[in-house]
PDB file of N, CA and C in Angstrom:
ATOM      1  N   UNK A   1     -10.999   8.055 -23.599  1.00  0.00           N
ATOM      2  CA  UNK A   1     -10.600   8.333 -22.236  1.00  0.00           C
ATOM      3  C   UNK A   1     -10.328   7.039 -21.476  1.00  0.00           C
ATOM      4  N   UNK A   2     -11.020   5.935 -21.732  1.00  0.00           N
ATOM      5  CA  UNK A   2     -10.690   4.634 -21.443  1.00  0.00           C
ATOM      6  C   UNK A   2      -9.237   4.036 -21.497  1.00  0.00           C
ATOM      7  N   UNK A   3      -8.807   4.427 -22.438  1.00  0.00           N
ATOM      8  CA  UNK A   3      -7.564   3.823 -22.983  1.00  0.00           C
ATOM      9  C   UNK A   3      -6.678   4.831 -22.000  1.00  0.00           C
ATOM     10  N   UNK A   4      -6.841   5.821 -21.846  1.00  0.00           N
ATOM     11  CA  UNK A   4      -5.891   7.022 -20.756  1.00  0.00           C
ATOM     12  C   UNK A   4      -5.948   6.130 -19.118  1.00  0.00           C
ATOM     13  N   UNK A   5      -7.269   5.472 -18.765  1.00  0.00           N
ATOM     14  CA  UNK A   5      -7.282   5.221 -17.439  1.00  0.00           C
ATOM     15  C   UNK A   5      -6.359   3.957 -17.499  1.00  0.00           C
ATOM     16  N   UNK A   6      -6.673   3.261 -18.584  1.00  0.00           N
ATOM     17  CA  UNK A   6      -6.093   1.731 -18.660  1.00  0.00           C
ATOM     18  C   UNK A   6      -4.015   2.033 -18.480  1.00  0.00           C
ATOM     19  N   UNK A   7      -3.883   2.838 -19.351  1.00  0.00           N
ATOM     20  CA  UNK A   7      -2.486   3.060 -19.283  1.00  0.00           C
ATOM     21  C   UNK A   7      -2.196   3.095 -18.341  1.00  0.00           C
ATOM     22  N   UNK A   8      -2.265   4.276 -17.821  1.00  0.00           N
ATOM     23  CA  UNK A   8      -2.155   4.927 -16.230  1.00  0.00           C
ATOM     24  C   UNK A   8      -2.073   3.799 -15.175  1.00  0.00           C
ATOM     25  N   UNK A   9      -3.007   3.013 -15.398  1.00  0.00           N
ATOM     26  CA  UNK A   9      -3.217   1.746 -14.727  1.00  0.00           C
ATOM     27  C   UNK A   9      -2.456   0.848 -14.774  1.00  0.00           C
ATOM     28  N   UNK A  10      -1.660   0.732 -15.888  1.00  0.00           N
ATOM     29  CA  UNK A  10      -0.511  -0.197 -16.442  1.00  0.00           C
ATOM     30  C   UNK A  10       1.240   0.172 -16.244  1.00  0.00           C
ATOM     31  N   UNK A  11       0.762   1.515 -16.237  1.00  0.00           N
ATOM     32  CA  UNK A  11       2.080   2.313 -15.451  1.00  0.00           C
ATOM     33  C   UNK A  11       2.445   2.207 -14.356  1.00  0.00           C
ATOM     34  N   UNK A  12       1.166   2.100 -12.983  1.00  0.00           N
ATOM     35  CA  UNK A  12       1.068   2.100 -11.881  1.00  0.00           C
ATOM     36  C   UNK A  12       1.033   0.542 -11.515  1.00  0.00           C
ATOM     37  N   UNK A  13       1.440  -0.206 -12.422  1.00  0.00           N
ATOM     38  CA  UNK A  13       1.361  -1.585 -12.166  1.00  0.00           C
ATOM     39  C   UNK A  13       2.633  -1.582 -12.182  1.00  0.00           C
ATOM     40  N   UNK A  14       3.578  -1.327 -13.016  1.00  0.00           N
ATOM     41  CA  UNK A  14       4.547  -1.323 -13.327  1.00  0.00           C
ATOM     42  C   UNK A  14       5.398  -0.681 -12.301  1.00  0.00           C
ATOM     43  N   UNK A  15       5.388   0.217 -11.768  1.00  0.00           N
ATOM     44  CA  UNK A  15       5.470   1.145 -10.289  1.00  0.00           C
ATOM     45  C   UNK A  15       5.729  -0.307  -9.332  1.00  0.00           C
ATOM     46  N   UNK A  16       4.766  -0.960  -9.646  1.00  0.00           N
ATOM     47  CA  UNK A  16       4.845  -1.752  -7.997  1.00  0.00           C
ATOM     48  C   UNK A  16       6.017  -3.152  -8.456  1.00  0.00           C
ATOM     49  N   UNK A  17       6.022  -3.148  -9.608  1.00  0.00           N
ATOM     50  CA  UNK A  17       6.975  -4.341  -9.927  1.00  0.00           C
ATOM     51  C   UNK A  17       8.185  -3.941  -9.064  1.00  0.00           C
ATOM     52  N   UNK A  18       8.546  -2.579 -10.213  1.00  0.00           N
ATOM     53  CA  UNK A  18      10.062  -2.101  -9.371  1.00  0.00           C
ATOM     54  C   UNK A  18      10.108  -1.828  -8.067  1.00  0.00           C
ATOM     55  N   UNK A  19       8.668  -1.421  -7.264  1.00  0.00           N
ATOM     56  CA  UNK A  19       8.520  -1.617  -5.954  1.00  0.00           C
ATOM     57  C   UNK A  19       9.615  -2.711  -5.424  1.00  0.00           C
ATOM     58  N   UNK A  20       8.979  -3.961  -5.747  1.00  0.00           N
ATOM     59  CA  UNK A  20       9.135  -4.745  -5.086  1.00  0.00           C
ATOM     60  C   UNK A  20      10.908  -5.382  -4.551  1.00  0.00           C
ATOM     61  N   UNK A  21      11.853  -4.669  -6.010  1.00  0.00           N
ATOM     62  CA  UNK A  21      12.962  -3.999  -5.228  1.00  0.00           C
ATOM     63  C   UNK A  21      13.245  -4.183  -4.069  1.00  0.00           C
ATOM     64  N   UNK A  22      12.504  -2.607  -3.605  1.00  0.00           N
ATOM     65  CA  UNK A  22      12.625  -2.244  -2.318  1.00  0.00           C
ATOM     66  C   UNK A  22      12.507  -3.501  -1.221  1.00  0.00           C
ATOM     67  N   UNK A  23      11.099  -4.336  -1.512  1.00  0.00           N
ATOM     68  CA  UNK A  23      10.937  -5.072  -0.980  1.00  0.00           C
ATOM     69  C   UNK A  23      11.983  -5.913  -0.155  1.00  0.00           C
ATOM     70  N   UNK A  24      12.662  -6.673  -1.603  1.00  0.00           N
ATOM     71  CA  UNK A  24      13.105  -7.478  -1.771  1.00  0.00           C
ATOM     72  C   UNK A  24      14.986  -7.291  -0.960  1.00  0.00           C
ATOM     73  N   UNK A  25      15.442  -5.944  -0.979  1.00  0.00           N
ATOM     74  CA  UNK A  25      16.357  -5.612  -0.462  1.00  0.00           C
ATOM     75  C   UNK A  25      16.493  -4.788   0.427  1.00  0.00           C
ATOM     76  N   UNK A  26      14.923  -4.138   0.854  1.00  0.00           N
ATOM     77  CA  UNK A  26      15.001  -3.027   1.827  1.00  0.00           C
ATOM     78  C   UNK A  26      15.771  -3.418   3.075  1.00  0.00           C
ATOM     79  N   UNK A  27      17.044  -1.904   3.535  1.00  0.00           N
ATOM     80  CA  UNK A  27      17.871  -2.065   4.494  1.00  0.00           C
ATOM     81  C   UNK A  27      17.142  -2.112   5.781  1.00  0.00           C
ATOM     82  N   UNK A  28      15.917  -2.172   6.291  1.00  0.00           N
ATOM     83  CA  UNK A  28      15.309  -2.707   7.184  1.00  0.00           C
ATOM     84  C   UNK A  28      13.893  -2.472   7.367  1.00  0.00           C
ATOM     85  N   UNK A  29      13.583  -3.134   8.351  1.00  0.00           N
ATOM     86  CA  UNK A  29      11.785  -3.825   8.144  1.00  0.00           C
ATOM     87  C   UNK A  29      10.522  -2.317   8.126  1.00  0.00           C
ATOM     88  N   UNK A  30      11.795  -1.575   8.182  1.00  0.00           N
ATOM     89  CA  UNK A  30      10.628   0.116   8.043  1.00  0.00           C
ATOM     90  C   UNK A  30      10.392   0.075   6.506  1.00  0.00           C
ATOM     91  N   UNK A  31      11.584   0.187   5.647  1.00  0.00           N
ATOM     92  CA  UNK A  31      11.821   0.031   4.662  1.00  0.00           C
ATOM     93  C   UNK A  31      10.984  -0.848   3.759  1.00  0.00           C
ATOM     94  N   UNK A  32      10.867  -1.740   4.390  1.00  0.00           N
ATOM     95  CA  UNK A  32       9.794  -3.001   3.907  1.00  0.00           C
ATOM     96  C   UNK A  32       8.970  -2.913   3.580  1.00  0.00           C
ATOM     97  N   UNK A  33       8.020  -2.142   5.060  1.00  0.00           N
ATOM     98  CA  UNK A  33       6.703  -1.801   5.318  1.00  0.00           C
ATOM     99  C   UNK A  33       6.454  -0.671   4.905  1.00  0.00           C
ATOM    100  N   UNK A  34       6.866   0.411   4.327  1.00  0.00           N
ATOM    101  CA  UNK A  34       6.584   1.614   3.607  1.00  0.00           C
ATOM    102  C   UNK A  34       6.567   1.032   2.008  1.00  0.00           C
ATOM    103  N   UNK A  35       6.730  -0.096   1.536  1.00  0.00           N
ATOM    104  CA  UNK A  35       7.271  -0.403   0.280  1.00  0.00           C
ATOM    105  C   UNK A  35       6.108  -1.281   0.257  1.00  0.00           C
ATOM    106  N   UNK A  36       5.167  -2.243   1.396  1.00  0.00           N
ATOM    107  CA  UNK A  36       4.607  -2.124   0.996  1.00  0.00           C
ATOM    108  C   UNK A  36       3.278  -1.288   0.835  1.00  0.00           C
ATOM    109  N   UNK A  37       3.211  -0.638   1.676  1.00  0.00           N
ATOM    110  CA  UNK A  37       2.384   0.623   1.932  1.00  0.00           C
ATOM    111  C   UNK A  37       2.227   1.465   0.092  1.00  0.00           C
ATOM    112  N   UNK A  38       3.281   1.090  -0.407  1.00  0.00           N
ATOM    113  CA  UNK A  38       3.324   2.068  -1.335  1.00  0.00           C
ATOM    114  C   UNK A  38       2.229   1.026  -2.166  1.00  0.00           C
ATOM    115  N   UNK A  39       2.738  -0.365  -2.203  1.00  0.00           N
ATOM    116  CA  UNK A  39       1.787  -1.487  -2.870  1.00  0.00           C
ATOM    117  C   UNK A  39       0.025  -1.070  -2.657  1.00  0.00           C
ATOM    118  N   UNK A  40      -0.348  -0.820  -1.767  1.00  0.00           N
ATOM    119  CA  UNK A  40      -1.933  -0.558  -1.209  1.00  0.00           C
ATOM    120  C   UNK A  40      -2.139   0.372  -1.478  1.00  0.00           C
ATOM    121  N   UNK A  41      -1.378   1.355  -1.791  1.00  0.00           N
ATOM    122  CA  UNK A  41      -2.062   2.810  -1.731  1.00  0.00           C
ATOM    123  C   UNK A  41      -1.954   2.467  -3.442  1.00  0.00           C
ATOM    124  N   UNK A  42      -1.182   2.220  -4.376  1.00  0.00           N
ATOM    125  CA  UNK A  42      -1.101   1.724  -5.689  1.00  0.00           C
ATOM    126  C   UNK A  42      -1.856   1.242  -6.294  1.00  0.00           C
ATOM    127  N   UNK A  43      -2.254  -0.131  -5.163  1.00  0.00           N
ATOM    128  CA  UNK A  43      -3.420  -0.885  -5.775  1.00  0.00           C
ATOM    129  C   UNK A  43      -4.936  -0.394  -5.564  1.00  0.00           C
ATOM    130  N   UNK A  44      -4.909   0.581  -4.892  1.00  0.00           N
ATOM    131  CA  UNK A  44      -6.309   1.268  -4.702  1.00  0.00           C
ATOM    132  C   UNK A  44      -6.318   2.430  -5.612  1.00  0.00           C
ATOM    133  N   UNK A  45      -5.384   2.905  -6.326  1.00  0.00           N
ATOM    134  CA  UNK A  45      -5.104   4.071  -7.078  1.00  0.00           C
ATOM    135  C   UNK A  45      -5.718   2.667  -8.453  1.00  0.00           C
ATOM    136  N   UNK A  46      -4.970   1.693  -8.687  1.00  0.00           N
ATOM    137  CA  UNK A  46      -5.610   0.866 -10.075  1.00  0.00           C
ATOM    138  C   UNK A  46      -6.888   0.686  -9.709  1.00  0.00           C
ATOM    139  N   UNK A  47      -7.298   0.102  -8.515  1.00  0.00           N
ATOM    140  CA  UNK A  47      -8.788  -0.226  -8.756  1.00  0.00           C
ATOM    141  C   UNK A  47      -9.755   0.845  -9.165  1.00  0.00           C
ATOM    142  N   UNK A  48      -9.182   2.514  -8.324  1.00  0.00           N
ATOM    143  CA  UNK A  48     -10.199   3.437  -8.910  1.00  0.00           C
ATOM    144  C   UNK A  48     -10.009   3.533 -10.381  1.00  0.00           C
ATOM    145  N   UNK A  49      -9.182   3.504 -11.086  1.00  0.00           N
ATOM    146  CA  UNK A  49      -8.707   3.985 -12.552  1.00  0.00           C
ATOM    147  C   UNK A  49      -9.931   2.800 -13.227  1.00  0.00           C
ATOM    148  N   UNK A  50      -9.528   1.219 -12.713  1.00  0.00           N
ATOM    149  CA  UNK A  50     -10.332   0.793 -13.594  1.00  0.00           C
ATOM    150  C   UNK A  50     -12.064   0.406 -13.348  1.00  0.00           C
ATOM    151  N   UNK A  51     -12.072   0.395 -12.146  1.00  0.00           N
ATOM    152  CA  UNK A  51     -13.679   1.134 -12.063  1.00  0.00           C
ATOM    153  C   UNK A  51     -14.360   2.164 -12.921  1.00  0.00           C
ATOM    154  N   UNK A  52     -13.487   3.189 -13.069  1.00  0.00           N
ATOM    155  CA  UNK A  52     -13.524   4.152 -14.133  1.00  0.00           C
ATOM    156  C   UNK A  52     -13.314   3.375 -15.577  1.00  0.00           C
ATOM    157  N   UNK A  53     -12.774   2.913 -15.847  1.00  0.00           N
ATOM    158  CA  UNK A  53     -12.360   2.620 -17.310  1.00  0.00           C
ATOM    159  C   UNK A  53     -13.393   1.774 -18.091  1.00  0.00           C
ATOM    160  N   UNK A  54     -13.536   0.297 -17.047  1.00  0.00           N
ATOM    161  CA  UNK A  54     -14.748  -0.455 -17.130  1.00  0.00           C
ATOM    162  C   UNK A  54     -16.086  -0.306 -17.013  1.00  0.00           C
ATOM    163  N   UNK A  55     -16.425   0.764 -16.320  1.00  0.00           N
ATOM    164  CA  UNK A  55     -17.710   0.891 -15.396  1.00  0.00           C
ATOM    165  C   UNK A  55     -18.167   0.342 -14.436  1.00  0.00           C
ATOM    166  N   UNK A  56     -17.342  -0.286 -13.808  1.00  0.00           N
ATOM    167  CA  UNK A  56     -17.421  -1.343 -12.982  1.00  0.00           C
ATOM    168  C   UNK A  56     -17.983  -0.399 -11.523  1.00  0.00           C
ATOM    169  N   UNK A  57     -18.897  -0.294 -10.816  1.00  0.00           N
ATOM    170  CA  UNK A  57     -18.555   0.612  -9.476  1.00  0.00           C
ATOM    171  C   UNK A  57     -18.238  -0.198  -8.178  1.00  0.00           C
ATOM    172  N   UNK A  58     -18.205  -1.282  -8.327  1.00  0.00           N
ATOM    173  CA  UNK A  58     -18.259  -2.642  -7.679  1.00  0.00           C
ATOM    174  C   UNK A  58     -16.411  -2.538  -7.252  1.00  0.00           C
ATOM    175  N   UNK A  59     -16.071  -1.993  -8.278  1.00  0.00           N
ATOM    176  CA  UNK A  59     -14.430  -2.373  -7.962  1.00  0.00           C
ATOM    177  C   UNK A  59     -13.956  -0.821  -6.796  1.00  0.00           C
ATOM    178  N   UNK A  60     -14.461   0.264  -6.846  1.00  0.00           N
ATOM    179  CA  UNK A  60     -14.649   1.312  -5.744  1.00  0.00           C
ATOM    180  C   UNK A  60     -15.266   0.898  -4.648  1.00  0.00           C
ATOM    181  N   UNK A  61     -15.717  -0.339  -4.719  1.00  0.00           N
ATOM    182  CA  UNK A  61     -16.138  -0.622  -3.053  1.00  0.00           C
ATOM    183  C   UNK A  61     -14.383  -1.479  -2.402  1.00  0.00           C
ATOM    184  N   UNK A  62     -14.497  -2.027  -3.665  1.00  0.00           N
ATOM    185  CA  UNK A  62     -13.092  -2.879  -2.921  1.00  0.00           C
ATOM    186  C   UNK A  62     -12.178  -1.985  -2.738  1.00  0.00           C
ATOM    187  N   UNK A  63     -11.494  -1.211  -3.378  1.00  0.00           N
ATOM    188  CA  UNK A  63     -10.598   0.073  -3.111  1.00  0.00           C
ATOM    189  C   UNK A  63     -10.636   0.590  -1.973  1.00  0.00           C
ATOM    190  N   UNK A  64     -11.708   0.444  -1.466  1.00  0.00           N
ATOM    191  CA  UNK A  64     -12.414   1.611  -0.339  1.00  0.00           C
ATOM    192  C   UNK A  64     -11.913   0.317   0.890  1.00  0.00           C
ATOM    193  N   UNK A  65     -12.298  -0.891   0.480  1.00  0.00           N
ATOM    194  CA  UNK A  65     -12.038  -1.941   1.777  1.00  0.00           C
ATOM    195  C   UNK A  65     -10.211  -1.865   1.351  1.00  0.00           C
ATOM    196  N   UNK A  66      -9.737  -1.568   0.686  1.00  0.00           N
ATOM    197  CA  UNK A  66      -8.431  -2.173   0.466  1.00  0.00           C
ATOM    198  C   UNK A  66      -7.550  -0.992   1.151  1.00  0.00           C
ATOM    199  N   UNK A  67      -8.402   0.211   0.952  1.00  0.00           N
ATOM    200  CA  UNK A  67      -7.420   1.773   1.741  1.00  0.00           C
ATOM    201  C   UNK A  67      -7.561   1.691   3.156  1.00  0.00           C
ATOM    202  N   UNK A  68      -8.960   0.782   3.969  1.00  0.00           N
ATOM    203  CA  UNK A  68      -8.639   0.770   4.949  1.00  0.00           C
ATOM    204  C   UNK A  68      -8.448  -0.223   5.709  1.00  0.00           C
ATOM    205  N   UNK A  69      -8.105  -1.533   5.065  1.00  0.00           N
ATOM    206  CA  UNK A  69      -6.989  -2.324   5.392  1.00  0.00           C
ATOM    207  C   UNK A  69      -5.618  -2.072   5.248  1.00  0.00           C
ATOM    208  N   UNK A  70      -5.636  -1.164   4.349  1.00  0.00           N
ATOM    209  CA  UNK A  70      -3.844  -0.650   4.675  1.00  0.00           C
ATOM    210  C   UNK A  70      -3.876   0.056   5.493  1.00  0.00           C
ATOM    211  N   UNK A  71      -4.513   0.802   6.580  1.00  0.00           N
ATOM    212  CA  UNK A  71      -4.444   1.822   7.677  1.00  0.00           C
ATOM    213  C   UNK A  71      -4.031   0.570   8.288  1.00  0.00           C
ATOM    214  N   UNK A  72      -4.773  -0.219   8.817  1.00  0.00           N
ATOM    215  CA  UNK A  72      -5.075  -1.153  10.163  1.00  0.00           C
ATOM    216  C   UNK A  72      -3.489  -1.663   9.757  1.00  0.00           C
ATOM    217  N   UNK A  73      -2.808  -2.162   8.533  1.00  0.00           N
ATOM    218  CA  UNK A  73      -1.937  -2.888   8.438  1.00  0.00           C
ATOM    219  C   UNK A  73      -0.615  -1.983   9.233  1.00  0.00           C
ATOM    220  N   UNK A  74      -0.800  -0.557   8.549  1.00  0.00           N
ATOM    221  CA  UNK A  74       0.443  -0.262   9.033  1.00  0.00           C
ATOM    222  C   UNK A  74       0.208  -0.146  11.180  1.00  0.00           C
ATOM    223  N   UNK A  75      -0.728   0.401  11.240  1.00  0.00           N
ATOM    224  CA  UNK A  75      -1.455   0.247  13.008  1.00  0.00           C
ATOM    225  C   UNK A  75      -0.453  -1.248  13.624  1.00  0.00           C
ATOM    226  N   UNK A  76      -0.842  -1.897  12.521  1.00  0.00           N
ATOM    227  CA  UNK A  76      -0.081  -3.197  13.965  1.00  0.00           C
ATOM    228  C   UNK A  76       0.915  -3.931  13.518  1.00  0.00           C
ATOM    229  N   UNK A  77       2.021  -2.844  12.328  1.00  0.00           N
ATOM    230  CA  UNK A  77       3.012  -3.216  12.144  1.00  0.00           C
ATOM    231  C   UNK A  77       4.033  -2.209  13.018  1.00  0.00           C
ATOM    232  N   UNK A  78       2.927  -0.995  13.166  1.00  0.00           N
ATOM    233  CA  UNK A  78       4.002  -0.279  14.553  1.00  0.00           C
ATOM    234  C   UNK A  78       4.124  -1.011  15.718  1.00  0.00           C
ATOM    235  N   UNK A  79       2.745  -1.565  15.686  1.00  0.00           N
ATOM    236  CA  UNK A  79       2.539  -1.682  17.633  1.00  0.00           C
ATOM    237  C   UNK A  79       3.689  -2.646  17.435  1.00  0.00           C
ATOM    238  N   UNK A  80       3.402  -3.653  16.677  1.00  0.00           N
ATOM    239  CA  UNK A  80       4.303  -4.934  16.811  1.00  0.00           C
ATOM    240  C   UNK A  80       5.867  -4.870  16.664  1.00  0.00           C
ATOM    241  N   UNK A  81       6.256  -3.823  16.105  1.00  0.00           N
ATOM    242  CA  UNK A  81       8.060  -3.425  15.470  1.00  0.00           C
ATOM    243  C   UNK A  81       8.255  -2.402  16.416  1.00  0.00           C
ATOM    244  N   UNK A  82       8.105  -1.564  17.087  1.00  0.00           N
ATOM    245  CA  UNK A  82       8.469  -0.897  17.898  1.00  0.00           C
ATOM    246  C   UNK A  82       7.873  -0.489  19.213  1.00  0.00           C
ATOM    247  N   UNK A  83       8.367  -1.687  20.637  1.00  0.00           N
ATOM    248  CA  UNK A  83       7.801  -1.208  21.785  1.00  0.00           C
ATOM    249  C   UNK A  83       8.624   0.091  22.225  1.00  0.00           C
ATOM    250  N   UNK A  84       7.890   0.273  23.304  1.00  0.00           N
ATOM    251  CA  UNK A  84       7.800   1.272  24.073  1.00  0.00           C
ATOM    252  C   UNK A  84       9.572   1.209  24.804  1.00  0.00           C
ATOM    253  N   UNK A  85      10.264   2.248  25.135  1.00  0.00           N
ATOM    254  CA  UNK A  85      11.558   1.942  25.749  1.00  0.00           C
ATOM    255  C   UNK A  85      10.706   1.635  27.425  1.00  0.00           C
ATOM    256  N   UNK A  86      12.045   0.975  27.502  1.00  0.00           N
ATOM    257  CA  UNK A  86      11.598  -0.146  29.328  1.00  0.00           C
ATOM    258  C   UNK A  86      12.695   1.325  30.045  1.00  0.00           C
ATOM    259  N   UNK A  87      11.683   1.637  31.106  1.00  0.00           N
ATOM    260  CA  UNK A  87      12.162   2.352  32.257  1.00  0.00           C
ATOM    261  C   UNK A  87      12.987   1.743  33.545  1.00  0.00           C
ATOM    262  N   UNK A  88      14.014   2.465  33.779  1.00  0.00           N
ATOM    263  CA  UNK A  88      14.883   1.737  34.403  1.00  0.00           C
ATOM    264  C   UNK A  88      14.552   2.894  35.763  1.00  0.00           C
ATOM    265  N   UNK A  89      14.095   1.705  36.787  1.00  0.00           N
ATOM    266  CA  UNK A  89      13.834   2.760  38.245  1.00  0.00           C
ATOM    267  C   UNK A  89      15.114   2.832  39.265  1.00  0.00           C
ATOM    268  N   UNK A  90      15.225   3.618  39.310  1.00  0.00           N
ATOM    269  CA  UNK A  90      16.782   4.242  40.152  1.00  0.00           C
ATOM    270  C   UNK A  90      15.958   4.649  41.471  1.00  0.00           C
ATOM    271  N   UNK A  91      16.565   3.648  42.383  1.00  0.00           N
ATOM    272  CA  UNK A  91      15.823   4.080  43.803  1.00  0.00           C
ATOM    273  C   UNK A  91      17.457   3.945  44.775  1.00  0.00           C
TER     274      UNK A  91
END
């Protein structure tokens, strides 16, 4: 069953290579940031697999810090990429 998590793990590595594609040519900075969004949610999908594979439980704590540093990341890649529209007062 080891060898099933490790693959999986090697697949999903592989996932983020061609990710980076996107990265690398995304038609704009949404594009970017969902690409890398896909990177964090990926790399927390490998760390659980190989926590599992290794026995490691040490590597499910980092997963756990790494899913919710990708919340906060995407949080203040909105605030920062898209203000608020400016109101124009007609008096």
């Amino acid at each position: 069953m080891d060898g099933l998590y490790l693959g999986v793990a090697l697949f999903l590595l592989l996932n983020i290579l061609l990710g980076m594609v996107r990265v690398l040519r995304g038609p704009s900075p949404a594009d970017r940031m969902l690409a890398a969004q896909l990177f964090g949610t990926t790399g927390v999908a490998i760390l659980l697999l190989l926590a599992e594979a290794l026995a490691a439980p040490a590597l499910r704590d980092v997963a756990l810090v790494f899913a919710l540093l990708g919340g906060l990341t995407v949080v203040a890649f909105v605030r920062r990429a898209w203000s608020p529209p400016t109101q124009v007062n007609k008096e």
